[in-house]
PDB file of N, CA and C in Angstrom:
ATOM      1  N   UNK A   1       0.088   1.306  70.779  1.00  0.00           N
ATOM      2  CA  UNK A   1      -0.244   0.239  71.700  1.00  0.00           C
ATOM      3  C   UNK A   1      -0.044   0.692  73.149  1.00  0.00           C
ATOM      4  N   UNK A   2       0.993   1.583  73.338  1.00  0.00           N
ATOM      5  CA  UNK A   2       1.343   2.076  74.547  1.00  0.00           C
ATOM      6  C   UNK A   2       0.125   2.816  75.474  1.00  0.00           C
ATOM      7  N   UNK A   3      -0.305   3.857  73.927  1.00  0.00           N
ATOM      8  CA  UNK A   3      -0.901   4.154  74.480  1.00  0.00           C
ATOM      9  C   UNK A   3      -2.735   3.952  74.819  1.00  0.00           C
ATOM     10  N   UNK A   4      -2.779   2.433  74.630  1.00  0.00           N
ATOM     11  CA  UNK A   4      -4.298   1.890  74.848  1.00  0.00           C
ATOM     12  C   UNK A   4      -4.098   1.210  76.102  1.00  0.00           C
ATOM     13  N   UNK A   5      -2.866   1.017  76.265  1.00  0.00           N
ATOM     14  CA  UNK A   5      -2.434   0.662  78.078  1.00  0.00           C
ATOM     15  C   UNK A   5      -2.902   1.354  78.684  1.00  0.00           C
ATOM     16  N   UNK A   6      -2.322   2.405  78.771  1.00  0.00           N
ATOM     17  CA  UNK A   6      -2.120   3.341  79.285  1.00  0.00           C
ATOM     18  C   UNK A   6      -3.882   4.004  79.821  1.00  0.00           C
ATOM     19  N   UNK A   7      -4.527   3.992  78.611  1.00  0.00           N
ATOM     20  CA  UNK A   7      -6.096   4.068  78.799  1.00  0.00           C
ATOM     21  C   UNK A   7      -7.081   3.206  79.321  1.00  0.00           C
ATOM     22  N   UNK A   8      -6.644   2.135  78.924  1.00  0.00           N
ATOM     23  CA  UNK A   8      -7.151   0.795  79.797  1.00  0.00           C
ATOM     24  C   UNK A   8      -6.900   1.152  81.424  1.00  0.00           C
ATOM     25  N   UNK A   9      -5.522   1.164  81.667  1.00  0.00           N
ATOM     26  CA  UNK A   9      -5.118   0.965  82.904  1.00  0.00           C
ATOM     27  C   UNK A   9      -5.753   2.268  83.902  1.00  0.00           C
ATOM     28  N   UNK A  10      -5.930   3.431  82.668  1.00  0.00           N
ATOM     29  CA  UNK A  10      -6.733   4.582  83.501  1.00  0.00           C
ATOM     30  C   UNK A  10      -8.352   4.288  83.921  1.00  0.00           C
ATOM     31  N   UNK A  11      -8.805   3.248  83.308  1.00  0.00           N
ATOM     32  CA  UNK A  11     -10.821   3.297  83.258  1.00  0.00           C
ATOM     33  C   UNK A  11     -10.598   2.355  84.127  1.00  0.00           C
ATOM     34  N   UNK A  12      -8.946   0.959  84.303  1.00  0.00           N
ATOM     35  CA  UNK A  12      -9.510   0.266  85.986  1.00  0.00           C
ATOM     36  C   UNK A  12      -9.393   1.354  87.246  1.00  0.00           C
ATOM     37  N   UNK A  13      -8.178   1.665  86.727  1.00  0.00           N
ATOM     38  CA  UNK A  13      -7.911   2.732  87.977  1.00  0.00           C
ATOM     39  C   UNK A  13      -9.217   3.664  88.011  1.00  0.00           C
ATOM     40  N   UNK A  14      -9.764   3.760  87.626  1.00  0.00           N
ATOM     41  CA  UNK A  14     -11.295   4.897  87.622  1.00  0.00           C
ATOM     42  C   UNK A  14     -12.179   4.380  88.205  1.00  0.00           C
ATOM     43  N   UNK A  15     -12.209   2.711  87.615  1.00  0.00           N
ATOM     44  CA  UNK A  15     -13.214   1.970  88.177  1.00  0.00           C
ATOM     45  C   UNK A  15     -13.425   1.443  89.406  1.00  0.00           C
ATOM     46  N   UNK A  16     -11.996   1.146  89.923  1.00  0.00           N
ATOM     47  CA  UNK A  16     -11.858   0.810  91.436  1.00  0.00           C
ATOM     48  C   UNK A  16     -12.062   2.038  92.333  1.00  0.00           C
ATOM     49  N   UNK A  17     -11.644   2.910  92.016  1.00  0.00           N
ATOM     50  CA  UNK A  17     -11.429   4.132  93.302  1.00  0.00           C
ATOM     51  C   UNK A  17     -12.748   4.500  93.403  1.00  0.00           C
ATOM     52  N   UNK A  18     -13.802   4.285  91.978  1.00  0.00           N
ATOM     53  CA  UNK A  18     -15.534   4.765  92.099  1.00  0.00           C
ATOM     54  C   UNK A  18     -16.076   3.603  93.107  1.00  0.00           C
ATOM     55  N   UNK A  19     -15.430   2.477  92.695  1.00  0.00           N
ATOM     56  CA  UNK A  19     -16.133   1.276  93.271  1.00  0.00           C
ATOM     57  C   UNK A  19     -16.147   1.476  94.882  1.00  0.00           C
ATOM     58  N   UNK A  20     -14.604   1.556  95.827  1.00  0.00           N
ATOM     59  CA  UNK A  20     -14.708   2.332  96.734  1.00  0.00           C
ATOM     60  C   UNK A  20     -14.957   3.023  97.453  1.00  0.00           C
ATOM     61  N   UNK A  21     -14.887   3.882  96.545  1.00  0.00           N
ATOM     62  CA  UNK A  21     -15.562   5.169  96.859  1.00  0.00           C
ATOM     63  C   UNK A  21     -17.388   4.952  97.584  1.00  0.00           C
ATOM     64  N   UNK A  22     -17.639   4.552  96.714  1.00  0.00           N
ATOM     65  CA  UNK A  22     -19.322   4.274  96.774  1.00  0.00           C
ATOM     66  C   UNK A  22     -19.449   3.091  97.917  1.00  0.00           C
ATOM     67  N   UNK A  23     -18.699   1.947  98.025  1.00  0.00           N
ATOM     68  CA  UNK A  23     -18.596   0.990  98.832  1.00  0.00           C
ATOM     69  C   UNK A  23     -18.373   1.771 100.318  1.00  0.00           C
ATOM     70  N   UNK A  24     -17.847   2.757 100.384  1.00  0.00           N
ATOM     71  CA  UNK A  24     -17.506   3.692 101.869  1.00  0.00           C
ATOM     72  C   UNK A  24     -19.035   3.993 102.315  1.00  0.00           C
ATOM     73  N   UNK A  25     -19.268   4.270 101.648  1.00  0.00           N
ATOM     74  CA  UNK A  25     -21.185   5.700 102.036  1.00  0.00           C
ATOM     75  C   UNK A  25     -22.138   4.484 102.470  1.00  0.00           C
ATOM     76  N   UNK A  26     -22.717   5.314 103.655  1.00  0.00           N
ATOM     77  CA  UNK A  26     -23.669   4.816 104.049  1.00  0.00           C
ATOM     78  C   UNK A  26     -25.138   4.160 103.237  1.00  0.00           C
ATOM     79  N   UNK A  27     -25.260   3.698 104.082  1.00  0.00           N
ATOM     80  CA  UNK A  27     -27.087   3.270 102.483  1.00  0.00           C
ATOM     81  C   UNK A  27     -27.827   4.196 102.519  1.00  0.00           C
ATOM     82  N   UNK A  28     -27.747   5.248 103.551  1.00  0.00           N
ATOM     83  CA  UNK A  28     -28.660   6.148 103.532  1.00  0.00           C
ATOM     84  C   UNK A  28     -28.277   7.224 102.866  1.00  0.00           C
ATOM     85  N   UNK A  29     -26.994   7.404 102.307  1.00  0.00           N
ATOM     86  CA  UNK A  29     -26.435   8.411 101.732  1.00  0.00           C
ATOM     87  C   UNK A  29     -26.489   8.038 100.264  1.00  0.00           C
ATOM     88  N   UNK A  30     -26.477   6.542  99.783  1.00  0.00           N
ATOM     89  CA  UNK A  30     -26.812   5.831  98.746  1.00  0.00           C
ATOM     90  C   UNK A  30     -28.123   5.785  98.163  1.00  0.00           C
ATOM     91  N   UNK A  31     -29.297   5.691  99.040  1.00  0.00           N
ATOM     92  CA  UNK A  31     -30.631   5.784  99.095  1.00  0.00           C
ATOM     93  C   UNK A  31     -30.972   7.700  98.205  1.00  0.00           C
ATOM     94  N   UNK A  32     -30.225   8.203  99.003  1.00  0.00           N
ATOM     95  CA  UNK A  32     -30.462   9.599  98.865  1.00  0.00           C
ATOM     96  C   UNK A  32     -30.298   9.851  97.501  1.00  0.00           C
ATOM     97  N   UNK A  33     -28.916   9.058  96.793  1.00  0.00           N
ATOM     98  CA  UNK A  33     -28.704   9.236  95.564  1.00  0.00           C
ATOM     99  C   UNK A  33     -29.270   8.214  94.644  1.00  0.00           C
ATOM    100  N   UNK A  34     -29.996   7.826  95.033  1.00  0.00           N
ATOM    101  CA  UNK A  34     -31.448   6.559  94.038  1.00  0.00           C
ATOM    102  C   UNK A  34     -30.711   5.302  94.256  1.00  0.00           C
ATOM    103  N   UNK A  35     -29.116   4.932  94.542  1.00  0.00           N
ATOM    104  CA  UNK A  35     -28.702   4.016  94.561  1.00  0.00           C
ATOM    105  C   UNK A  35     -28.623   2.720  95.501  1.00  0.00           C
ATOM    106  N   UNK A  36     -28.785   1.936  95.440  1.00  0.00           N
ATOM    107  CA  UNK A  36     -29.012   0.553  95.820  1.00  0.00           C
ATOM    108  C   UNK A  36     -27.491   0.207  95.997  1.00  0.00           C
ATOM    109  N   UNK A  37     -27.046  -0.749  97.106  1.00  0.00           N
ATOM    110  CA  UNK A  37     -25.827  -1.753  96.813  1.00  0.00           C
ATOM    111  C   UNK A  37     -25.537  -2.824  95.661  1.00  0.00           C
ATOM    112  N   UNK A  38     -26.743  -2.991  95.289  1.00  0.00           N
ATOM    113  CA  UNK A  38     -26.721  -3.903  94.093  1.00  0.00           C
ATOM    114  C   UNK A  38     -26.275  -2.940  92.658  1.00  0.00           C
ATOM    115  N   UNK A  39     -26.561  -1.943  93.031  1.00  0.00           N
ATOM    116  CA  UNK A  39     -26.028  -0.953  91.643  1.00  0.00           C
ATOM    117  C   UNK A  39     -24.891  -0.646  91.740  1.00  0.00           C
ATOM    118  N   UNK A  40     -24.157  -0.494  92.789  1.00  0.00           N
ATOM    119  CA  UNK A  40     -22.265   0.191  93.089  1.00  0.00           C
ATOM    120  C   UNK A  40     -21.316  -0.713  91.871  1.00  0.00           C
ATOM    121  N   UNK A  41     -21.689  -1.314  91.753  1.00  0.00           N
ATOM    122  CA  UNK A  41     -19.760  -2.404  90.562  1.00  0.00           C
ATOM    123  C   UNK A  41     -20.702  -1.676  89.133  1.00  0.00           C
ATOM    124  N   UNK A  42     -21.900  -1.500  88.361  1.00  0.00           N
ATOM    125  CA  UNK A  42     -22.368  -1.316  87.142  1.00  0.00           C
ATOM    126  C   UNK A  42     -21.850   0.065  87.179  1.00  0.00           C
ATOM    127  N   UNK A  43     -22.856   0.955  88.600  1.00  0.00           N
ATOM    128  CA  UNK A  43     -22.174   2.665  88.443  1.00  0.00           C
ATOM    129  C   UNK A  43     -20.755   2.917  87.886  1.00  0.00           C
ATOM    130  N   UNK A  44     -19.888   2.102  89.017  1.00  0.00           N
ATOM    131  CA  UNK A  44     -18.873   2.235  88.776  1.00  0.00           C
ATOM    132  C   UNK A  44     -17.917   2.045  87.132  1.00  0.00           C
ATOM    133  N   UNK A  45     -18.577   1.335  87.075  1.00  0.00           N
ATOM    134  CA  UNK A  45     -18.323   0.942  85.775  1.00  0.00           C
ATOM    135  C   UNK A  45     -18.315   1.810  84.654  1.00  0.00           C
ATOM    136  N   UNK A  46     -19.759   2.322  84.416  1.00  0.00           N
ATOM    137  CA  UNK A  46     -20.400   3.097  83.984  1.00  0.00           C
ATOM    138  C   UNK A  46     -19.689   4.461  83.894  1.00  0.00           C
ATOM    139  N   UNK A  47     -19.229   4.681  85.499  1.00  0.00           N
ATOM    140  CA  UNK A  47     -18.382   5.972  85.543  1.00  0.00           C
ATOM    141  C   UNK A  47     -17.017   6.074  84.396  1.00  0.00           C
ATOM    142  N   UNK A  48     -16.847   4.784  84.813  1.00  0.00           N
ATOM    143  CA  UNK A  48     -15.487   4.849  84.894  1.00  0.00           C
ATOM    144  C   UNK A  48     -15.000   4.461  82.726  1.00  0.00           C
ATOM    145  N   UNK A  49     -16.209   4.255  82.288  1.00  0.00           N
ATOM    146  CA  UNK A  49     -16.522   4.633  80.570  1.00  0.00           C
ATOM    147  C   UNK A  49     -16.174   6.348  80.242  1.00  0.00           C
ATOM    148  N   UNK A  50     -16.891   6.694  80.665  1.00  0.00           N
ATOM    149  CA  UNK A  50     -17.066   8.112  80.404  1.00  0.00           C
ATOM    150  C   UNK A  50     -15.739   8.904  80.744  1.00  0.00           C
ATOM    151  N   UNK A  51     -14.902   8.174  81.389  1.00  0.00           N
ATOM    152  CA  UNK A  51     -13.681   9.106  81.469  1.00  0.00           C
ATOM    153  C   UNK A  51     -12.693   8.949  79.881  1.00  0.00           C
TER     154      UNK A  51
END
């Protein structure tokens, strides 16, 4: 059980710092990478599965 905390608590922590992260960059630096503002919380998300 400890350790599904522990994994949970790693994919928010993944998910916020992507969310951030991406929330910093310009739109034109967003644009560059196909991404939209409306896509940053799913990416993030998304990222933050795969860890």
């Amino acid at each position: 059980m400890l350790h599904e905390l522990r994994h949970r608590f790693a994919r928010w922590l993944a998910y916020r710092q992507t969310l951030a992260s991406l929330r910093r960059l310009p739109d034109s630096i967003l644009a560059d990478a196909g991404l939209s503002r409306d896509e940053i919380r799913e990416r993030a998300r998304d990222a933050s599965l795969r860890r």
